[in-house]
C-alpha atoms as a PDB file:
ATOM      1  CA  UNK A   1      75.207 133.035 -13.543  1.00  0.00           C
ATOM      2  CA  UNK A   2      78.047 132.820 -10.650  1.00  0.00           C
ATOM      3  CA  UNK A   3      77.464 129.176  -9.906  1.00  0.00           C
ATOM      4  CA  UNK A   4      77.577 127.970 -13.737  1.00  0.00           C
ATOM      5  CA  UNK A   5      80.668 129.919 -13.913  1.00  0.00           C
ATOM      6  CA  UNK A   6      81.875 128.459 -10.740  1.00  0.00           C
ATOM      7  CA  UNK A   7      81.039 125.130 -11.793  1.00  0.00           C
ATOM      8  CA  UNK A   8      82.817 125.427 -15.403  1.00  0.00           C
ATOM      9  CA  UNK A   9      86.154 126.165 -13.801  1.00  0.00           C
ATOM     10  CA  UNK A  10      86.463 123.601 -11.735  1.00  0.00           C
ATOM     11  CA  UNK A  11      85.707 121.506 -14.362  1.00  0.00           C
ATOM     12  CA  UNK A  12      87.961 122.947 -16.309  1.00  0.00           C
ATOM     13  CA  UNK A  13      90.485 122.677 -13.681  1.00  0.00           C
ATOM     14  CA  UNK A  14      89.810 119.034 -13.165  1.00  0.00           C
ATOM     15  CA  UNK A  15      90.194 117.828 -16.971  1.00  0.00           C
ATOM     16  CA  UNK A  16      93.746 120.330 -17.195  1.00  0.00           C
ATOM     17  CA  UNK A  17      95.218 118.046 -14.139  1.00  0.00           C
ATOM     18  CA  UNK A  18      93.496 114.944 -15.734  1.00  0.00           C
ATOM     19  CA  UNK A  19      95.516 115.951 -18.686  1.00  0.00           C
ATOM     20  CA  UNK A  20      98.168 116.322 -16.683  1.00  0.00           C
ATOM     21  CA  UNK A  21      98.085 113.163 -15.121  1.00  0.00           C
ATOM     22  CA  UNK A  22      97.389 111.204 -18.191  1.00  0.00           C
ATOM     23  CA  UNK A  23     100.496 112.893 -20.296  1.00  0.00           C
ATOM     24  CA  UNK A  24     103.015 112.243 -16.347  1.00  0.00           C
ATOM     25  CA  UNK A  25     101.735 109.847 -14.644  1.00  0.00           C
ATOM     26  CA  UNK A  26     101.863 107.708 -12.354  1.00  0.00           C
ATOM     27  CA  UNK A  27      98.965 105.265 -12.893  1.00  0.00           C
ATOM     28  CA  UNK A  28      96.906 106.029  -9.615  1.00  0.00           C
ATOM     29  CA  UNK A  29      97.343 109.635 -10.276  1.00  0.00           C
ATOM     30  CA  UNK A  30      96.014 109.853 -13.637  1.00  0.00           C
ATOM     31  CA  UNK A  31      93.105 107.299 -12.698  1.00  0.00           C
ATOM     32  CA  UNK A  32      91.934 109.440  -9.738  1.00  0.00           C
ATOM     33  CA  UNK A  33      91.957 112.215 -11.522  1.00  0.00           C
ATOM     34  CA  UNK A  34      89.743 110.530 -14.682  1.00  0.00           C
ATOM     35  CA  UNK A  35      87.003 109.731 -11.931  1.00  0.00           C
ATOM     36  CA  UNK A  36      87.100 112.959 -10.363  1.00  0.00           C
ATOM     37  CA  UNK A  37      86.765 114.674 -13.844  1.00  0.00           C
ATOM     38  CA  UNK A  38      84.061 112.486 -14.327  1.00  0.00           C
ATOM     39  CA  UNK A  39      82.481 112.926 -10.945  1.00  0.00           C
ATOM     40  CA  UNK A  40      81.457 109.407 -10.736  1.00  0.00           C
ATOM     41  CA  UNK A  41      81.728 107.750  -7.205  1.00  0.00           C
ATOM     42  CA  UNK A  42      83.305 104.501  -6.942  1.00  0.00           C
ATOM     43  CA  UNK A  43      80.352 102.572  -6.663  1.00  0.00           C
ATOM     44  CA  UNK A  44      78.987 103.658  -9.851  1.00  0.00           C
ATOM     45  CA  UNK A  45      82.226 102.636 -11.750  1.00  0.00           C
ATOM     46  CA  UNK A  46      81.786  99.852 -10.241  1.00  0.00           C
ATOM     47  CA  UNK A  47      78.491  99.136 -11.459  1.00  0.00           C
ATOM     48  CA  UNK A  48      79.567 100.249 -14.802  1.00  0.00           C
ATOM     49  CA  UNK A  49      82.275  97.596 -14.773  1.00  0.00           C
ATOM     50  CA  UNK A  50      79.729  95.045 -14.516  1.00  0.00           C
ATOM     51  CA  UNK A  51      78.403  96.217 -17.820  1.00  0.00           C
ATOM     52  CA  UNK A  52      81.542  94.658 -19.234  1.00  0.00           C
ATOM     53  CA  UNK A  53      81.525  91.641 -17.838  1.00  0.00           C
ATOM     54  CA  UNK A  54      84.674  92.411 -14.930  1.00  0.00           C
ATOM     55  CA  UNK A  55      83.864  92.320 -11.191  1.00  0.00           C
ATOM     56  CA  UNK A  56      86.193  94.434  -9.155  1.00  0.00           C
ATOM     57  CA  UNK A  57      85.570  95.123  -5.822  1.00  0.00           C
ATOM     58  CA  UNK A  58      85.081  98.855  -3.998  1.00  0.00           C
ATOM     59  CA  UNK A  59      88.279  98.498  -1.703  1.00  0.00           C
ATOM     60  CA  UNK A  60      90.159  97.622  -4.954  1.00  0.00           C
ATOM     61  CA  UNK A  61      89.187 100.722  -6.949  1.00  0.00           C
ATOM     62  CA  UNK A  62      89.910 102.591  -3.804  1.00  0.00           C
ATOM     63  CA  UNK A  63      93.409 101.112  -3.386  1.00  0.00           C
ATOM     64  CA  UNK A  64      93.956 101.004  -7.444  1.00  0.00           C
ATOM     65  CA  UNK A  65      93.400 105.081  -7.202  1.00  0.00           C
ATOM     66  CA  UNK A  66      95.819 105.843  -3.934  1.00  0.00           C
ATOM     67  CA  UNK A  67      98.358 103.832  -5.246  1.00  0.00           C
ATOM     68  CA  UNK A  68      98.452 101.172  -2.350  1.00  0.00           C
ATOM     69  CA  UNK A  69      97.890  98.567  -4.892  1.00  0.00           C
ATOM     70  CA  UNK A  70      98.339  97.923  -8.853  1.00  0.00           C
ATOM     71  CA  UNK A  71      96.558  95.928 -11.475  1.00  0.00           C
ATOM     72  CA  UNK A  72      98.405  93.144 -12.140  1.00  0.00           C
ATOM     73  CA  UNK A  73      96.608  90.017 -12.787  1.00  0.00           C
ATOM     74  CA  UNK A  74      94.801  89.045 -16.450  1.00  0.00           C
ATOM     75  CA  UNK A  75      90.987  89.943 -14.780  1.00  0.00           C
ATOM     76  CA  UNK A  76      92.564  93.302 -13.356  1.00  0.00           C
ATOM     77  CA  UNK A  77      94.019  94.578 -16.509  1.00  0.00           C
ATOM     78  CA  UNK A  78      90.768  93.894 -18.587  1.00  0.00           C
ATOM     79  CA  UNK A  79      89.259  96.338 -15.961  1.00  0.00           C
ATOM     80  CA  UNK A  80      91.567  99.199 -16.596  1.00  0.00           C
ATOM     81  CA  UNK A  81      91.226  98.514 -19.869  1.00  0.00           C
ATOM     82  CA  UNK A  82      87.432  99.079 -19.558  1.00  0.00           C
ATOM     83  CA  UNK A  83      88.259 101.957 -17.085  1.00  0.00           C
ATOM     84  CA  UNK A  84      89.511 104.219 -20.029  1.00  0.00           C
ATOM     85  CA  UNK A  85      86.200 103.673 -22.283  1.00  0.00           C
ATOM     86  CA  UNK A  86      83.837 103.933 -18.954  1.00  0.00           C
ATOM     87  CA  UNK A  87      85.989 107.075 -18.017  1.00  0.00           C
ATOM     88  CA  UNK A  88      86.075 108.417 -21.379  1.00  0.00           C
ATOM     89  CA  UNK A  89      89.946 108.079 -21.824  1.00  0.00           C
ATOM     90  CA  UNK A  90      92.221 107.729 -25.010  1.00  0.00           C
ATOM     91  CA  UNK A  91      92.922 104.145 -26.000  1.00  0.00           C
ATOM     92  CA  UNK A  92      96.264 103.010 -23.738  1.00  0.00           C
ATOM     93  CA  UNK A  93      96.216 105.933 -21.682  1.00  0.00           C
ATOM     94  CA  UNK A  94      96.350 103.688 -18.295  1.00  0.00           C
ATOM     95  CA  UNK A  95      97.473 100.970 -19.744  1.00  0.00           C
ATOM     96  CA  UNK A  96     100.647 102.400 -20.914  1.00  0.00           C
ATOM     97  CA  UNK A  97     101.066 104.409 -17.469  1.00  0.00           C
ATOM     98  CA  UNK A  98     101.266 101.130 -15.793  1.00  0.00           C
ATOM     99  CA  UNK A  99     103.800  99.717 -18.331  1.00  0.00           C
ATOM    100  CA  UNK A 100     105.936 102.794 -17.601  1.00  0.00           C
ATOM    101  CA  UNK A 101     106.030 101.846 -13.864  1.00  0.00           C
ATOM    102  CA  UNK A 102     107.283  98.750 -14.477  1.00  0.00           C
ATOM    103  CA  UNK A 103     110.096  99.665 -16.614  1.00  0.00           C
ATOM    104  CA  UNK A 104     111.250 102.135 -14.391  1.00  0.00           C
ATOM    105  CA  UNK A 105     110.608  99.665 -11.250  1.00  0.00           C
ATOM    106  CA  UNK A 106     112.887  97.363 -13.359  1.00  0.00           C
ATOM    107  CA  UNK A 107     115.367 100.191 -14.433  1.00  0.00           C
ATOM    108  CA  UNK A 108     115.636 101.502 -10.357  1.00  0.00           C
ATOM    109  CA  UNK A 109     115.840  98.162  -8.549  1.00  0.00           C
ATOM    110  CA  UNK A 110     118.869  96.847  -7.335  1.00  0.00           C
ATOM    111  CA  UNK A 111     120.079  93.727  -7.576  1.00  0.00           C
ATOM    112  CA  UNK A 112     120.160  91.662  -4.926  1.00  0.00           C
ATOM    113  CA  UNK A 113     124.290  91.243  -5.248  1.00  0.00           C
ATOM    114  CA  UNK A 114     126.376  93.814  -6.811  1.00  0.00           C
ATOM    115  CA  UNK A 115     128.795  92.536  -9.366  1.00  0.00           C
ATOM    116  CA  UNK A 116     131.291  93.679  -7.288  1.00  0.00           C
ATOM    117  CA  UNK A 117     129.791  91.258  -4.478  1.00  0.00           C
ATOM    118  CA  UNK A 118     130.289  88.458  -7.149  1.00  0.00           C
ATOM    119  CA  UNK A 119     133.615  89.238  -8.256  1.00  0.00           C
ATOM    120  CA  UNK A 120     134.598  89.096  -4.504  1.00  0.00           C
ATOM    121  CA  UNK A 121     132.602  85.593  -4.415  1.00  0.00           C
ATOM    122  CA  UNK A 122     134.187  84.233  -7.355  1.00  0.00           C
ATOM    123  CA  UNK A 123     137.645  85.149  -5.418  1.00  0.00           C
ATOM    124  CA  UNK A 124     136.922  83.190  -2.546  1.00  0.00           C
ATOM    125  CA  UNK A 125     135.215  80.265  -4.471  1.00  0.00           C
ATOM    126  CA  UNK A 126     138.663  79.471  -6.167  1.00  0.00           C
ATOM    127  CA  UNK A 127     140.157  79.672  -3.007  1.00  0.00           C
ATOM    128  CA  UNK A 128     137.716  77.305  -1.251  1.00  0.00           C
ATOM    129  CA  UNK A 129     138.047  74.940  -4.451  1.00  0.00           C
ATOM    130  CA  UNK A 130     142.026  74.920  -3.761  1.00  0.00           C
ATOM    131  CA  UNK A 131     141.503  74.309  -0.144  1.00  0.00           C
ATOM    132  CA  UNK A 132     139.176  71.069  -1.221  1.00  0.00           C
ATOM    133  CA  UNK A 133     142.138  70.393  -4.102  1.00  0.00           C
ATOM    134  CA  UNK A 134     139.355  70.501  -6.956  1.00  0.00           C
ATOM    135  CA  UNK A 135     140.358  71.315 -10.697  1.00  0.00           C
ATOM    136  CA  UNK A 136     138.415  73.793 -12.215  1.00  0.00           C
ATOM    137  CA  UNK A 137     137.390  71.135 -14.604  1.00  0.00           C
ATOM    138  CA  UNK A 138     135.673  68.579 -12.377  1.00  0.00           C
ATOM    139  CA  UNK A 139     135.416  65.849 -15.419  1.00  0.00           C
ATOM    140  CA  UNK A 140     131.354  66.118 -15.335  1.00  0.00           C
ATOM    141  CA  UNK A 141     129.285  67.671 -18.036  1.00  0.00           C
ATOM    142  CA  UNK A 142     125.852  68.620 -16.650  1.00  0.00           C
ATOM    143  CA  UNK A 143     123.443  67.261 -19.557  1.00  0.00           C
ATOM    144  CA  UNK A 144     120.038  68.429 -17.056  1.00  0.00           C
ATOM    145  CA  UNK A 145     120.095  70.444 -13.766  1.00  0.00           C
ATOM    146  CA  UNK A 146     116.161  71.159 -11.851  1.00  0.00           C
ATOM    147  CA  UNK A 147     116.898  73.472  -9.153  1.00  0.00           C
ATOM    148  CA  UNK A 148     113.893  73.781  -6.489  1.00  0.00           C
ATOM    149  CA  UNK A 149     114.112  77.461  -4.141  1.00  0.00           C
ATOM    150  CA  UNK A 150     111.914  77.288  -1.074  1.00  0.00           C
ATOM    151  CA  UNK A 151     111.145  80.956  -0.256  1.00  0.00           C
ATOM    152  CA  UNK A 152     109.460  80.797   4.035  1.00  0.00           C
ATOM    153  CA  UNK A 153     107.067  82.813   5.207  1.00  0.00           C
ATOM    154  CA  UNK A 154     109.678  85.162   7.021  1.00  0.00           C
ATOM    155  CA  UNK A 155     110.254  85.838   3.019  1.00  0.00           C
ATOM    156  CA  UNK A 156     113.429  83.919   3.527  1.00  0.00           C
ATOM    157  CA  UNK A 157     115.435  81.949   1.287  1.00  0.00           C
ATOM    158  CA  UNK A 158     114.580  78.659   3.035  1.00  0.00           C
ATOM    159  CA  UNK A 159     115.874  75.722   1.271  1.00  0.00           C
ATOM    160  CA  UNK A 160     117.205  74.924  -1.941  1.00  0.00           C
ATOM    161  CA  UNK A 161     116.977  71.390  -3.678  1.00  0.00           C
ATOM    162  CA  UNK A 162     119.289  70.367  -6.899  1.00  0.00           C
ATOM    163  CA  UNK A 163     118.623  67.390  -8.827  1.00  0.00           C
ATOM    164  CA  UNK A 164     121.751  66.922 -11.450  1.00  0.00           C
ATOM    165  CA  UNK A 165     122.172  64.528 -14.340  1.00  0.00           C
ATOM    166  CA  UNK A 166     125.835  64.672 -15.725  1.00  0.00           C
ATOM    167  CA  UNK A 167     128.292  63.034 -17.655  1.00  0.00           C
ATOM    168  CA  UNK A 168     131.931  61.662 -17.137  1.00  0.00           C
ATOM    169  CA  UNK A 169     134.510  63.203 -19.319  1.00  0.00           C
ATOM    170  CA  UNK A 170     137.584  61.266 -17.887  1.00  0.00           C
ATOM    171  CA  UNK A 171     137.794  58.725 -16.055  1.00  0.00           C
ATOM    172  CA  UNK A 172     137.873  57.994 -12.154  1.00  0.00           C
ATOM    173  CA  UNK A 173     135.304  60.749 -11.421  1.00  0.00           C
ATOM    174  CA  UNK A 174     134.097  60.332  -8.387  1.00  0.00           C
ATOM    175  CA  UNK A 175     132.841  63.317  -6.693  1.00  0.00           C
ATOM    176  CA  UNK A 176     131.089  66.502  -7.220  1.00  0.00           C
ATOM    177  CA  UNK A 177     132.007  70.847  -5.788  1.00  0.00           C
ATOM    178  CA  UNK A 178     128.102  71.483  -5.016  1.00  0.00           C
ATOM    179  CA  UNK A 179     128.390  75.298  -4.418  1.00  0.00           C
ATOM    180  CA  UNK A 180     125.559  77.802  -2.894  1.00  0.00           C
ATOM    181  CA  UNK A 181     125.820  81.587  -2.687  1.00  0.00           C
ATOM    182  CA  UNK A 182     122.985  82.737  -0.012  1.00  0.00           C
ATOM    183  CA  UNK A 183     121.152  85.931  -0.112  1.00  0.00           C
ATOM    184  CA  UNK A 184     123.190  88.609   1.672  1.00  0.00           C
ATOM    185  CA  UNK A 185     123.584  88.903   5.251  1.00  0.00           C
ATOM    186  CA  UNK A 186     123.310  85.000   5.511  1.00  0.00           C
ATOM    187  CA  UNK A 187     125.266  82.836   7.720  1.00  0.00           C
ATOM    188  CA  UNK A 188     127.270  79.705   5.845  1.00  0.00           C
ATOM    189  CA  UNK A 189     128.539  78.255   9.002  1.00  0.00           C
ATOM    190  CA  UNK A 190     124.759  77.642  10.050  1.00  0.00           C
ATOM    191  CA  UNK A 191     123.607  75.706   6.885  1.00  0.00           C
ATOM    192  CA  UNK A 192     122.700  72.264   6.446  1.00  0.00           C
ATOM    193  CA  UNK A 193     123.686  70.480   3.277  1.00  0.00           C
ATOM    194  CA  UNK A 194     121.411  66.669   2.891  1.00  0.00           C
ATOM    195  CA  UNK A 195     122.793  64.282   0.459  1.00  0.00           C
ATOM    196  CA  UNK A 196     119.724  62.822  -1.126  1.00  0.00           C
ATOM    197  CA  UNK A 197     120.246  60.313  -3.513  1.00  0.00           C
ATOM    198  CA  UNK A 198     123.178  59.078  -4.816  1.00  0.00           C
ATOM    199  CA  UNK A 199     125.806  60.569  -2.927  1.00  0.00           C
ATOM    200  CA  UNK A 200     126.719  61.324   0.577  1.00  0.00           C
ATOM    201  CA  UNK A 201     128.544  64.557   1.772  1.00  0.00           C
ATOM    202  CA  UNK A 202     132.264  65.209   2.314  1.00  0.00           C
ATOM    203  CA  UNK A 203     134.184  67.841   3.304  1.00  0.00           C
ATOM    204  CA  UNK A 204     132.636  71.583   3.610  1.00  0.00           C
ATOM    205  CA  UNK A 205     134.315  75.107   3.230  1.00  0.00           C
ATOM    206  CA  UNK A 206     132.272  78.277   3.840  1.00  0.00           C
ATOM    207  CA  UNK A 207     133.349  82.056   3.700  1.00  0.00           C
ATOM    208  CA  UNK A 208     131.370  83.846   6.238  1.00  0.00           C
ATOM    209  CA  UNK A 209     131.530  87.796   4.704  1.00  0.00           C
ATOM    210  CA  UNK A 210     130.481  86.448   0.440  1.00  0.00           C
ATOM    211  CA  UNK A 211     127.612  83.962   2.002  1.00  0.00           C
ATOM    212  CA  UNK A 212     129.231  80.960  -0.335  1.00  0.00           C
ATOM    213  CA  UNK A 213     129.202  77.718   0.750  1.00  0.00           C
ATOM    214  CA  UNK A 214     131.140  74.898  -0.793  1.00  0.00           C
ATOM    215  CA  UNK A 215     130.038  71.220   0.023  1.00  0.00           C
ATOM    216  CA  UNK A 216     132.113  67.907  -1.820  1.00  0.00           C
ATOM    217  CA  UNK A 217     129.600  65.404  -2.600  1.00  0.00           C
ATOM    218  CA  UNK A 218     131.150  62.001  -3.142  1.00  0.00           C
ATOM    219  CA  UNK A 219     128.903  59.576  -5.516  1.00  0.00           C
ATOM    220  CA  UNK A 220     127.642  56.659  -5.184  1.00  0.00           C
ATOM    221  CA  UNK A 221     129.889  55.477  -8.060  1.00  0.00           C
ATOM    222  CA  UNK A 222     133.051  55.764  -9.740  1.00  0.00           C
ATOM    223  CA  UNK A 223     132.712  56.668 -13.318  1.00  0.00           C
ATOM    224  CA  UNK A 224     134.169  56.000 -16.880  1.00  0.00           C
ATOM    225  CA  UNK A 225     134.443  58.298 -19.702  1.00  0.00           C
ATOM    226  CA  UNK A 226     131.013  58.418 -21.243  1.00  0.00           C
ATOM    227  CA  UNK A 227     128.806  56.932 -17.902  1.00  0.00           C
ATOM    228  CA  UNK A 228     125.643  59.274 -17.267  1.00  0.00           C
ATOM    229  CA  UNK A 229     124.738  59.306 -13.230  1.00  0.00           C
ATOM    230  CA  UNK A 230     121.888  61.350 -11.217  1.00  0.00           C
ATOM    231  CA  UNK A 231     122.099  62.488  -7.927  1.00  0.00           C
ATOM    232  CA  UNK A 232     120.587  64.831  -5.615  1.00  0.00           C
ATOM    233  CA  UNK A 233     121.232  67.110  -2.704  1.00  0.00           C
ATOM    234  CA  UNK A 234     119.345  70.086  -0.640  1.00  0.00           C
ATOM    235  CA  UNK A 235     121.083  72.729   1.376  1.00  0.00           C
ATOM    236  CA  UNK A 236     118.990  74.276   4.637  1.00  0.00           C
ATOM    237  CA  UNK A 237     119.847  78.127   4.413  1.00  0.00           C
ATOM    238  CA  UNK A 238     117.080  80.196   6.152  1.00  0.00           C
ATOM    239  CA  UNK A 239     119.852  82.080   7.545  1.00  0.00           C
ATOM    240  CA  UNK A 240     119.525  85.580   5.775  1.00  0.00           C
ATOM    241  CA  UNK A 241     116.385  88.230   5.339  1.00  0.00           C
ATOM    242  CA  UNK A 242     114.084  88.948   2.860  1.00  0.00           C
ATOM    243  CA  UNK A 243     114.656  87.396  -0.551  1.00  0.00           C
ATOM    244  CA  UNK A 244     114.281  88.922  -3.637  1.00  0.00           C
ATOM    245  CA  UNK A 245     115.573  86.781  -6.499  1.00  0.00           C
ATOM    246  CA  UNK A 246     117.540  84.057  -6.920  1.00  0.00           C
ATOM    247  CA  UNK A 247     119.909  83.946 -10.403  1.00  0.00           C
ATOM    248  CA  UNK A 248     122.248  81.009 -11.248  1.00  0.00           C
ATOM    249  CA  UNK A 249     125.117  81.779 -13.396  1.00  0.00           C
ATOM    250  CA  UNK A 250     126.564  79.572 -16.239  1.00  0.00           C
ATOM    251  CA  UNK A 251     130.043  79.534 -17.245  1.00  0.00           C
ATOM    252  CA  UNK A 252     130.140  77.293 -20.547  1.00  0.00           C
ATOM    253  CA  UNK A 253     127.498  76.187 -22.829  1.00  0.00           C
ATOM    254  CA  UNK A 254     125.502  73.251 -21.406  1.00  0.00           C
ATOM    255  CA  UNK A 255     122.904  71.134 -21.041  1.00  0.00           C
ATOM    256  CA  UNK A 256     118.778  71.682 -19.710  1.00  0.00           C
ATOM    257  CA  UNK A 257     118.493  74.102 -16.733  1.00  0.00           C
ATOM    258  CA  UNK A 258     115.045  74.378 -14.890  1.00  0.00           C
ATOM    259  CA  UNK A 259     114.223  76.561 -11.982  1.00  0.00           C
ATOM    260  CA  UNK A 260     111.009  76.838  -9.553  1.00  0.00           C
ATOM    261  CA  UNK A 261     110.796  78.959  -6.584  1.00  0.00           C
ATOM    262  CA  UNK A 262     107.791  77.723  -4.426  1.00  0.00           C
ATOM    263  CA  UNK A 263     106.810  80.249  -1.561  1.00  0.00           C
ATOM    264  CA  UNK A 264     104.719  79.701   1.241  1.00  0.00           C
ATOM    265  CA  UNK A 265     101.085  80.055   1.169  1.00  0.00           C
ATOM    266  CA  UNK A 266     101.435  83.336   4.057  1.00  0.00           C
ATOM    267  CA  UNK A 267     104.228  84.468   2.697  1.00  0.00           C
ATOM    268  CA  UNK A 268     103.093  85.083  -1.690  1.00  0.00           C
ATOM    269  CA  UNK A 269     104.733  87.870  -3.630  1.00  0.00           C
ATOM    270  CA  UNK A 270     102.736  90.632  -5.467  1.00  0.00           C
ATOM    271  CA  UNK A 271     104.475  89.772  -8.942  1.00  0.00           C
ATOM    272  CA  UNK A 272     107.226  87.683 -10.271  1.00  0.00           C
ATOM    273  CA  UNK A 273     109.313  87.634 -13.450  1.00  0.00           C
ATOM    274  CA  UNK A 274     112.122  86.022 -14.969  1.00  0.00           C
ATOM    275  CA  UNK A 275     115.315  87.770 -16.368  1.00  0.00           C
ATOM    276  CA  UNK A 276     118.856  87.100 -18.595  1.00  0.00           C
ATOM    277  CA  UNK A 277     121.905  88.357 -18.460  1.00  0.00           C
ATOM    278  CA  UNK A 278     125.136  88.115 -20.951  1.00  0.00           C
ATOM    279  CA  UNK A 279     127.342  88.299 -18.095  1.00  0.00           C
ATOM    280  CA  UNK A 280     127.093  89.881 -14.221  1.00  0.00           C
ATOM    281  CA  UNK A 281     128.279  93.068 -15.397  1.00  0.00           C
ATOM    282  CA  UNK A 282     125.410  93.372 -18.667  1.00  0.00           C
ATOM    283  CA  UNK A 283     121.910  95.254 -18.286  1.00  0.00           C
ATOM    284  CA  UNK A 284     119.271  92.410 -17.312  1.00  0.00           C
ATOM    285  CA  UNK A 285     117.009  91.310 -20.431  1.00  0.00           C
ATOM    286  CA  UNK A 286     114.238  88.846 -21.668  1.00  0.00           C
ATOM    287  CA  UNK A 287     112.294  90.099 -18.768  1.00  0.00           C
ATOM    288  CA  UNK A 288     108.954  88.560 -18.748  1.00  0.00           C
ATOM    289  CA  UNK A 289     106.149  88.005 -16.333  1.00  0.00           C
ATOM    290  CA  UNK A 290     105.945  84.419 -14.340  1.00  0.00           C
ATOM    291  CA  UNK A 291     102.042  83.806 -12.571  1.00  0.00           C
ATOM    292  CA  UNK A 292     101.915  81.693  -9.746  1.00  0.00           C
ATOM    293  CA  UNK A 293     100.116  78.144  -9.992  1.00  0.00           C
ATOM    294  CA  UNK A 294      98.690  75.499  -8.524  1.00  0.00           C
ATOM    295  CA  UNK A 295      98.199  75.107  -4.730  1.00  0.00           C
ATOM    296  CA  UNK A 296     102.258  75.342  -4.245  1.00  0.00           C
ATOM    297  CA  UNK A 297     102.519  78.504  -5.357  1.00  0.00           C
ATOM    298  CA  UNK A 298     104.995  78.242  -7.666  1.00  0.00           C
ATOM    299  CA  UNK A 299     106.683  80.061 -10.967  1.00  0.00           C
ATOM    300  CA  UNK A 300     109.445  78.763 -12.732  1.00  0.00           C
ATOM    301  CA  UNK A 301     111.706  78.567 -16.163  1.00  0.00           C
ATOM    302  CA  UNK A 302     112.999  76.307 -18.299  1.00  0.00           C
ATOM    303  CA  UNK A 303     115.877  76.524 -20.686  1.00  0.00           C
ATOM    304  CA  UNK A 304     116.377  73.535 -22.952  1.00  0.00           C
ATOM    305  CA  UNK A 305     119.988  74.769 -23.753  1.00  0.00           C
ATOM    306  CA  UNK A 306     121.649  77.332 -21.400  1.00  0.00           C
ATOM    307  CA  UNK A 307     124.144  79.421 -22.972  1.00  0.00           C
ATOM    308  CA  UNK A 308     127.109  81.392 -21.091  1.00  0.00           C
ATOM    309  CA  UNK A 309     125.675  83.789 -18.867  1.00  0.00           C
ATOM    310  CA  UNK A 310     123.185  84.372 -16.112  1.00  0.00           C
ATOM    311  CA  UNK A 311     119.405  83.225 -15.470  1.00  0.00           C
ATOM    312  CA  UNK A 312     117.087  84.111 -12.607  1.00  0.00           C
ATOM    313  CA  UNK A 313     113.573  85.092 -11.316  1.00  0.00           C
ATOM    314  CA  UNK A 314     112.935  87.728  -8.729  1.00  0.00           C
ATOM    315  CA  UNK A 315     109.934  88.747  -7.190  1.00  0.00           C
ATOM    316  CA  UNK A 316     108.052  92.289  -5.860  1.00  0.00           C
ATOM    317  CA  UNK A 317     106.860  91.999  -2.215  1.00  0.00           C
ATOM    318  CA  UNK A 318     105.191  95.061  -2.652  1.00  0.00           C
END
């Protein structure tokens, strides 16, 4: 019986690399190989997956098993989760093979700025803060800060909008250092800073080579010890490439911080996820998925207390 024989060892060659794949990975590997063990064309798992109650598309199986896409969304996972019992698979097998990427996506991708790239920013922010004769202590505490990032459809870091409520430590405070650090390879001499509300713009200082961009923003009032005041300010940027994150940094304890990054509706990133960090030089934790919503396409974060240290989201074009 040549044929039967022939027919055995490719099958058992087919569930050794399935094996293979499930036990190394990566996720489109191992799920190729399950249907080809299975010798099921796509249509028919396809068809099966309707017997669970999750529609996914031809083209998306086909992408899902060359690795030009990956399941992401809530409706994609419950398919991969039906994958392994349609495909005859331990419990977790995929599942955990596309949990693996992203750890290791997280582990391998740089940062956007080096922490020697902030070191050298922080450098030339207490220079431009001399040059403006600030104090480090500017007599405000911020009690709430919303910060809005407009990401373009070049990908770019387009705009970004701050809307701070503070209080007055000392008296005669009468201005505020607003400070933005653009993505790298972006051009602070080209920026556009709008006073919005409450305040109207002073002097500026910008360091060409560390993208930072200092702006004095003289309010609408002079305060007392104790007054509260709200004001509010964009700066134009669209001056650098693709962005990939956006962190702000906290030196002291304060008050509420809340960040959204909108993107445009042809420009919409495959994934996005917020992050923590003790300090620039610690490992990145708290990581944790952010969906888009509504018709702005928007994530954001919201800490009612922020704590020394740095917050972010960044975002996977790809």
């Amino acid at each position: 019986m040549p044929h039967a024989t022939q027919h055995a060892d490719v099958a058992t060659v087919a569930e050794a690399e399935l094996d293979t794949a499930l036990r190394g990975g990566p996720f489109h590997v191992a799920l190729r190989a399950a249907i080809a063990a299975r010798g099921l064309p796509l249509q028919r798992v396809q068809h099966h997956l309707t017997r669970y109650g999750v529609r996914v598309g031809v083209t998306s199986l086909s992408y899902w098993q060359q690795g030009a896409r990956r399941p992401q969304r809530p409706e994609s996972l419950r398919a991969v989760r039906a994958l392994e019992e349609i495909l005859q698979l331990p419990e977790e097998s995929l599942i955990r093979l596309l949990a693996e990427h992203d750890d290791r996506s997280a582990a391998e991708r740089p940062a956007t700025r080096s922490y020697r790239s902030l070191l050298a920013a922080s450098d030339v922010l207490e220079q431009l803060m001399g040059e403006l004769d600030s104090p480090p202590d500017g007599g405000l505490h911020t009690l709430g800060h919303h910060e809005r990032i407009d990401i373009g459809a070049r990908r770019e870091l387009r705009a970004r909008e701050s809307h701070h409520i503070v209080r007055a430590h000392r008296e005669g405070v009468d201005r505020f250092m607003a400070v933005h650090h653009g993505d790298p390879g972006c051009r602070p001499e080209l920026m556009t800073v709008h006073a919005l509300e409450n305040c109207r713009t002073g002097r500026v200082r910008w360091h060409h080579d560390t993208g930072v961009l200092v702006v004095e923003l003289l309010l609408d009032a002079r305060l007392r010890a104790g007054d509260t005041f709200l004001f509010r300010y964009c700066v134009e940027d669209g001056t650098a490439g693709v962005s990939r994150e956006y962190v702000r940094g906290f030196g002291s304890p304060g008050g509420q911080y809340a960040l959204q990054v909108r993107f445009d509706e042809n420009a919409l990133p495959l994934r996005c996820h917020r992050f923590a960090q003790h300090s620039p030089a610690a490992p990145r934790s708290g990581r944790q998925e952010l969906a888009l919503t509504g018709h702005h396409h928007s994530v954001h974060l919201v800490e009612q207390r922020v704590r020394s240290g740095v917050v972010g989201i960044g975002w996977d074009w790809e």
